[in-house]
Protein backbone atom coordinates (compact mmCIF):
# COMPACT_ATOMS: atom_id res chain seq x y z
CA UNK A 1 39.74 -58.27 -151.12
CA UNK A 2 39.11 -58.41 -155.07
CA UNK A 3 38.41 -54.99 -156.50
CA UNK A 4 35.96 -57.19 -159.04
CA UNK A 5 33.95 -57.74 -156.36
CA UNK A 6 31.61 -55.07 -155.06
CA UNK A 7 30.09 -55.47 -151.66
CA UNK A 8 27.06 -53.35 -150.42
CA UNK A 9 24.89 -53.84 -147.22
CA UNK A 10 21.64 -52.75 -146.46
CA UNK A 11 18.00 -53.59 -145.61
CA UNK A 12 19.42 -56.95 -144.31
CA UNK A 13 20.75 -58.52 -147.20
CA UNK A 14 24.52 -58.52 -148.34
CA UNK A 15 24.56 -57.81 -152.07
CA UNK A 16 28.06 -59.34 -153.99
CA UNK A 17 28.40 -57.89 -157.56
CA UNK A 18 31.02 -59.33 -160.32
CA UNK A 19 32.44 -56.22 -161.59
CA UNK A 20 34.97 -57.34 -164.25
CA UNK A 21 32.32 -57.35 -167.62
CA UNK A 22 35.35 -56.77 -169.52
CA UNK A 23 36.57 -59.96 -169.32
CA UNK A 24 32.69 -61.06 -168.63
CA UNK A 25 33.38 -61.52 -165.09
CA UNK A 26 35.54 -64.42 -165.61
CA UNK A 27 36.48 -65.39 -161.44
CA UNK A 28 40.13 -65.16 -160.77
CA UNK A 29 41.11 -66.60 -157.24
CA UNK A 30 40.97 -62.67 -155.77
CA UNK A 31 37.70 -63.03 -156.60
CA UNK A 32 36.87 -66.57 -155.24
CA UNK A 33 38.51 -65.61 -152.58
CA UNK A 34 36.34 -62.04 -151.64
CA UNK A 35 32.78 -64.14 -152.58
CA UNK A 36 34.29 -67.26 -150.24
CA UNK A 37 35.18 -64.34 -147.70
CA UNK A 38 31.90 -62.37 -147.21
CA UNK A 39 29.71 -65.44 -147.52
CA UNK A 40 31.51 -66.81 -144.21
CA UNK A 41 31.30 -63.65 -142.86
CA UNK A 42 27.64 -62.99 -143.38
CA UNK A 43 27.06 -66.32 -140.85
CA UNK A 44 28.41 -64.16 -137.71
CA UNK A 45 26.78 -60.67 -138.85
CA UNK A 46 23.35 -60.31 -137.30
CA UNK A 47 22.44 -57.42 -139.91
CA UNK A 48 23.18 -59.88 -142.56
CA UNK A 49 19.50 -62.00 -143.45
CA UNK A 50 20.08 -63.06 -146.80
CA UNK A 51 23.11 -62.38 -149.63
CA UNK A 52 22.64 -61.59 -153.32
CA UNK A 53 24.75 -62.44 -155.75
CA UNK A 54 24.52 -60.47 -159.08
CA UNK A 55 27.03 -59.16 -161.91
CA UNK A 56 27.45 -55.99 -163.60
CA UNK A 57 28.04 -55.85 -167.34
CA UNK A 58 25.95 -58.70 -169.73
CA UNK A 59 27.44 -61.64 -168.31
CA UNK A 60 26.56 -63.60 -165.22
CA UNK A 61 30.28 -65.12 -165.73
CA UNK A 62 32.34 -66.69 -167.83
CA UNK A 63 33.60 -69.20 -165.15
CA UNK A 64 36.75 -69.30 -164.12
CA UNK A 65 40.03 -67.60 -165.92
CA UNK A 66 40.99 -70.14 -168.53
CA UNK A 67 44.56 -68.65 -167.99
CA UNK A 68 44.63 -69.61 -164.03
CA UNK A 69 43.63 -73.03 -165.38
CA UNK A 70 46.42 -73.11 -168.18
CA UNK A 71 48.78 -71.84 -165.71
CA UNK A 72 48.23 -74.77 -163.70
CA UNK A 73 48.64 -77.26 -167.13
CA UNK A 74 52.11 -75.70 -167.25
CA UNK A 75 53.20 -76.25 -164.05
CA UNK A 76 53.29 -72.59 -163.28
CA UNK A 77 50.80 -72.98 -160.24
CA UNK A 78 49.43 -75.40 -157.68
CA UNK A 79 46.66 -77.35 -158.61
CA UNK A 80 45.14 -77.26 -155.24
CA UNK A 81 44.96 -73.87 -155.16
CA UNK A 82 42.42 -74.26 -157.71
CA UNK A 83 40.16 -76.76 -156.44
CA UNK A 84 38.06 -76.73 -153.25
CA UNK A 85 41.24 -76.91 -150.36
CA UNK A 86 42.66 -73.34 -152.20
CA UNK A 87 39.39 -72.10 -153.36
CA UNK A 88 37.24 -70.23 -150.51
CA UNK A 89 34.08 -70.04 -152.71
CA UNK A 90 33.46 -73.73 -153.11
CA UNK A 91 33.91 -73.83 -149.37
CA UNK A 92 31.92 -71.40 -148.08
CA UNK A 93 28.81 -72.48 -150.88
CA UNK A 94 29.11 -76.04 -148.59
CA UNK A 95 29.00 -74.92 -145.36
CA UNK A 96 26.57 -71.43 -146.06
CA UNK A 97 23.89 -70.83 -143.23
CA UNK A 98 23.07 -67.49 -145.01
CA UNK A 99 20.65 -67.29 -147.65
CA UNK A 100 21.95 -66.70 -150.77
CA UNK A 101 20.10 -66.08 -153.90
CA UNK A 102 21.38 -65.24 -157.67
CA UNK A 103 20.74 -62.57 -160.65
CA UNK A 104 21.34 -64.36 -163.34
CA UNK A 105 22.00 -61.48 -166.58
CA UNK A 106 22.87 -63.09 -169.62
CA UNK A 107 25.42 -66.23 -169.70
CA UNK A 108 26.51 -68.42 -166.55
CA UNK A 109 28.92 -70.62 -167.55
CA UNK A 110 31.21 -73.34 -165.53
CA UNK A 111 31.16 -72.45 -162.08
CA UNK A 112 28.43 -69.90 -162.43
CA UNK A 113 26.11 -72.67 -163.03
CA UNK A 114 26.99 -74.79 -160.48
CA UNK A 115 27.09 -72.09 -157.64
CA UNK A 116 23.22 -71.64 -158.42
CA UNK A 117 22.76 -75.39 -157.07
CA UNK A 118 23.52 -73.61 -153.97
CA UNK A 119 21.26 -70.60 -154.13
CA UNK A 120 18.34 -70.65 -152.78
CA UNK A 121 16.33 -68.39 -154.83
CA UNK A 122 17.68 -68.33 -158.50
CA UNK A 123 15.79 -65.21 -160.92
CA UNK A 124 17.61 -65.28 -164.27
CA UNK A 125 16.97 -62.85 -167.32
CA UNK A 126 14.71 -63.99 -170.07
CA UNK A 127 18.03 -64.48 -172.36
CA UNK A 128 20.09 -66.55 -169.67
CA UNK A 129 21.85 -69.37 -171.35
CA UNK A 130 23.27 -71.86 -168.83
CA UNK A 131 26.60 -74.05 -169.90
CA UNK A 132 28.71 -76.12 -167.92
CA UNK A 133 31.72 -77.06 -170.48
CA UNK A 134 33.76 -79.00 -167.99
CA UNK A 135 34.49 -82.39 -170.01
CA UNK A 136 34.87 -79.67 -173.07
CA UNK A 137 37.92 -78.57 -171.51
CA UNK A 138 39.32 -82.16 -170.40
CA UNK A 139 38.00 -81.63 -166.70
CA UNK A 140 35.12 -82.66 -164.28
CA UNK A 141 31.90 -80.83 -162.24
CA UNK A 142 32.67 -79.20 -159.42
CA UNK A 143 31.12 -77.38 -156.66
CA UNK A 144 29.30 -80.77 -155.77
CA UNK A 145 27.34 -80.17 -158.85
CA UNK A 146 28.16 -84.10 -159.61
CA UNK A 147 25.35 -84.66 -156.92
CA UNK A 148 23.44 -81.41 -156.89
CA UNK A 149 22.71 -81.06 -160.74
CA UNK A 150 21.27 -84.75 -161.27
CA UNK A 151 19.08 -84.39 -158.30
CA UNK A 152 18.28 -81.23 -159.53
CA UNK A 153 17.21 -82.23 -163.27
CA UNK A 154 17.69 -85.92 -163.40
CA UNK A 155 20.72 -87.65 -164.93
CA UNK A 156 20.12 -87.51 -168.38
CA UNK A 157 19.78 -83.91 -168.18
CA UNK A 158 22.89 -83.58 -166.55
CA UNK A 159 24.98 -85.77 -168.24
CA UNK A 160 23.85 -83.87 -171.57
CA UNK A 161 25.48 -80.54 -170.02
CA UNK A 162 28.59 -82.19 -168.59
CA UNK A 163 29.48 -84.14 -171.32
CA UNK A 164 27.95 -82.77 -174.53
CA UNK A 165 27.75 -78.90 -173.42
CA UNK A 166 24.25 -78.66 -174.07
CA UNK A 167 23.10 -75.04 -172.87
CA UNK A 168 20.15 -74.39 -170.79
CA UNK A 169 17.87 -71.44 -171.53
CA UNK A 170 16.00 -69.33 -169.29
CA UNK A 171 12.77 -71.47 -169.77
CA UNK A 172 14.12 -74.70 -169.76
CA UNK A 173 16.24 -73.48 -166.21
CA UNK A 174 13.05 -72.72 -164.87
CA UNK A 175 11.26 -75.65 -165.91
CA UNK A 176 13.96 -78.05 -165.04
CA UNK A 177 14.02 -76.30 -161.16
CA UNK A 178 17.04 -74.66 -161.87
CA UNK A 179 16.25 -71.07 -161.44
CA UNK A 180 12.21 -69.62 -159.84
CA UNK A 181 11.64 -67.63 -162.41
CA UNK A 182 12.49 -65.79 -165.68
CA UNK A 183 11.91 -62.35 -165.82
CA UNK A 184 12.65 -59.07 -168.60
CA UNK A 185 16.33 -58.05 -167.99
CA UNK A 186 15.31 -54.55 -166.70
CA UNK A 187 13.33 -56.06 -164.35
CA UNK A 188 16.13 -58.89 -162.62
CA UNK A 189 18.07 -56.78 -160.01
CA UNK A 190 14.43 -55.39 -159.20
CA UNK A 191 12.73 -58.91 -158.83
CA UNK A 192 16.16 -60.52 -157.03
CA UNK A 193 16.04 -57.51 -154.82
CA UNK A 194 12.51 -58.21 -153.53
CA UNK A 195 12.98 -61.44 -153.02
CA UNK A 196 16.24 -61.10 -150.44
CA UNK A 197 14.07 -58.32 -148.77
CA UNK A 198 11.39 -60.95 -147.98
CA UNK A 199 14.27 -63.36 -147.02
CA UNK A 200 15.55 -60.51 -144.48
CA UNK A 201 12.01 -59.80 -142.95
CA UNK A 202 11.48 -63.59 -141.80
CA UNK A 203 12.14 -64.81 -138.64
CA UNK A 204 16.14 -65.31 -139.05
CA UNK A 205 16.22 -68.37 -136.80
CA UNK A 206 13.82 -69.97 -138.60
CA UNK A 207 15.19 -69.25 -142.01
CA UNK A 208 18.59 -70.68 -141.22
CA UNK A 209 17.53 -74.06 -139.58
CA UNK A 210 14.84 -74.29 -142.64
CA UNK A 211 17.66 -73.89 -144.92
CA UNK A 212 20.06 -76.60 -143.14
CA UNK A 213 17.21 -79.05 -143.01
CA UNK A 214 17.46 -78.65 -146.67
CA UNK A 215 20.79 -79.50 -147.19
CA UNK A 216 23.02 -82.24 -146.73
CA UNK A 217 26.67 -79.94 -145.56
CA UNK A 218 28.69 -83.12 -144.64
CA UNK A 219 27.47 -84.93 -148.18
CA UNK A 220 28.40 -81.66 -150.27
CA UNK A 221 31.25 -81.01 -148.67
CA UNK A 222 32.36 -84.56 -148.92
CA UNK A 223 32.05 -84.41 -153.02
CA UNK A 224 33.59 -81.32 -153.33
CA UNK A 225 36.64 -82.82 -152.30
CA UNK A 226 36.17 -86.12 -154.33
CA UNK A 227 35.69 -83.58 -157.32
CA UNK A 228 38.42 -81.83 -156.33
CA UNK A 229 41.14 -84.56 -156.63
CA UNK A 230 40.11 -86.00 -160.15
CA UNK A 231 40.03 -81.95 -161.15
CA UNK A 232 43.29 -81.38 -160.05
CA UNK A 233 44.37 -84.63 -161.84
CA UNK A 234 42.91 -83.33 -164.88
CA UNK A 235 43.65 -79.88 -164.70
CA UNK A 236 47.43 -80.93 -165.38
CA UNK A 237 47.18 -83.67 -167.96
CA UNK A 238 47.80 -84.25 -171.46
CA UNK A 239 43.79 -83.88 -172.59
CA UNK A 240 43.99 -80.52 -170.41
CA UNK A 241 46.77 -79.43 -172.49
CA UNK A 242 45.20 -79.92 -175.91
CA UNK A 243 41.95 -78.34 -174.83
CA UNK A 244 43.53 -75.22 -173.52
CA UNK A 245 45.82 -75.23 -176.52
CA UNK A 246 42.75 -75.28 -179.08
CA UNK A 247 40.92 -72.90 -177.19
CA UNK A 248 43.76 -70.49 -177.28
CA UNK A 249 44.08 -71.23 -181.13
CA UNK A 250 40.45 -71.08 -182.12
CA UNK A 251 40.38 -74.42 -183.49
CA UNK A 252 38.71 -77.74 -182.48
CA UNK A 253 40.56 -79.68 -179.61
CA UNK A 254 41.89 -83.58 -181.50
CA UNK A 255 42.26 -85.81 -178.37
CA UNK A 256 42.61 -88.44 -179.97
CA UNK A 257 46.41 -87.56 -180.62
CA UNK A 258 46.80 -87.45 -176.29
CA UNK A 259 48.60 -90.11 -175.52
């Protein structure tokens, strides 16, 4: 269990809170691990209804730990304990019968983008800004989000975020159908809140088969492990390298000296 991650239940609904704002809740595998862990859980706890996922500090996340990923570059850890096989969120966002739904505060980036194409109520904060930098740092989507995010938006939209880093505001998210609504950051926990306490009160059984009828498990699950290999792949090659190096060095990755 991750000390970064705070876990409260009450009223039905499991609430998960990031608690590491000083390194803007950047997800090390502890924490993938305690998310992956409770949202399993929640499917065999009858007092359980609907999860919330929220952060404390002014950042949804960061995304993952650039230093897990540049320990991985190096040699100094398994790839596949980064990727779906040895990382219990992705898992448990493919196979979740609970309802989950986000607080978005400030920035999602990476990963904290992509697990709100598995929430089923997204509320972000009128500032939200939405990146997913993965070809930025030499890799590829994850989380299914290959699938999820041009179904979601369309594939020009998507391809513009994946490959370009184009950021999302709160507006466009909820225009695109990324997130229900946007709402005054002193109002988000309070909106988010509501909304899992409406989840709770429904008829569970009829939540829960709703919510599979809405999904495709075997399909997402299937992508997260095609993702998964060409990450891996990526995480340890030469592009990797030079776009870990320049972000450690403040400077503009040149990949056009990777062999």
């Amino acid at each position: 269990m991750s000390d970064h991650i705070l876990i409260e239940k009450s009223g039905g609904v499991l609430t998960l809170t990031m608690n590491r704002p000083d390194k803007k809740n950047a997800l090390t595998r502890a924490m993938y691990q305690s998310l992956g862990d409770a949202i399993d859980q929640a499917a065999f706890d009858k007092d359980v209804r609907c999860i919330l996922i929220q952060a404390n500090g002014d950042m949804f996340t960061a995304g993952n730990d650039l230093a897990d990923f540049a320990a991985v570059n190096a040699g100094e850890a398994n790839a596949s304990e980064a990727r779906r096989g040895g990382n219990p969120l992705l898992a448990a966002l493919a196979r979740a019968k609970t309802p989950l739904i986000a607080a978005v505060n400030g920035r999602a980036v990476g990963v904290g983008v992509t697990m709100l194409l598995h929430c089923d109520l997204v509320y972000v904060s009128e500032e939200t800004l939405l990146t997913t930098p993965f070809v930025n740092l030499a890799l590829v989507p994850e989380a299914a989000s290959s699938i999820t995010l041009p179904s979601r938006i369309g594939h020009t939209r998507a391809f513009a975020m994946f490959v370009l880093g184009e950021a999302v505001d709160a507006k466009k998210a909820v225009d695109w159908g990324i997130a229900n609504e946007a709402v005054p950051l002193d109002q988000l926990r309070a909106k988010a809140r509501a909304a899992a306490e409406a989840v709770a009160a429904r008829p569970p059984a009829a939540v829960t088969i709703t919510k599979a009828l809405m999904r495709d498990e075997a399909a997402i699950a299937a992508r997260m492990d095609e993702e998964g290999v060409h990450f891996a792949a990526q995480l340890k090659s030469p592009e990797a390298k030079e776009a870990f190096a320049a972000f450690a060095e403040k400077r503009a990755p040149d990949f056009g000296k990777v062999a």
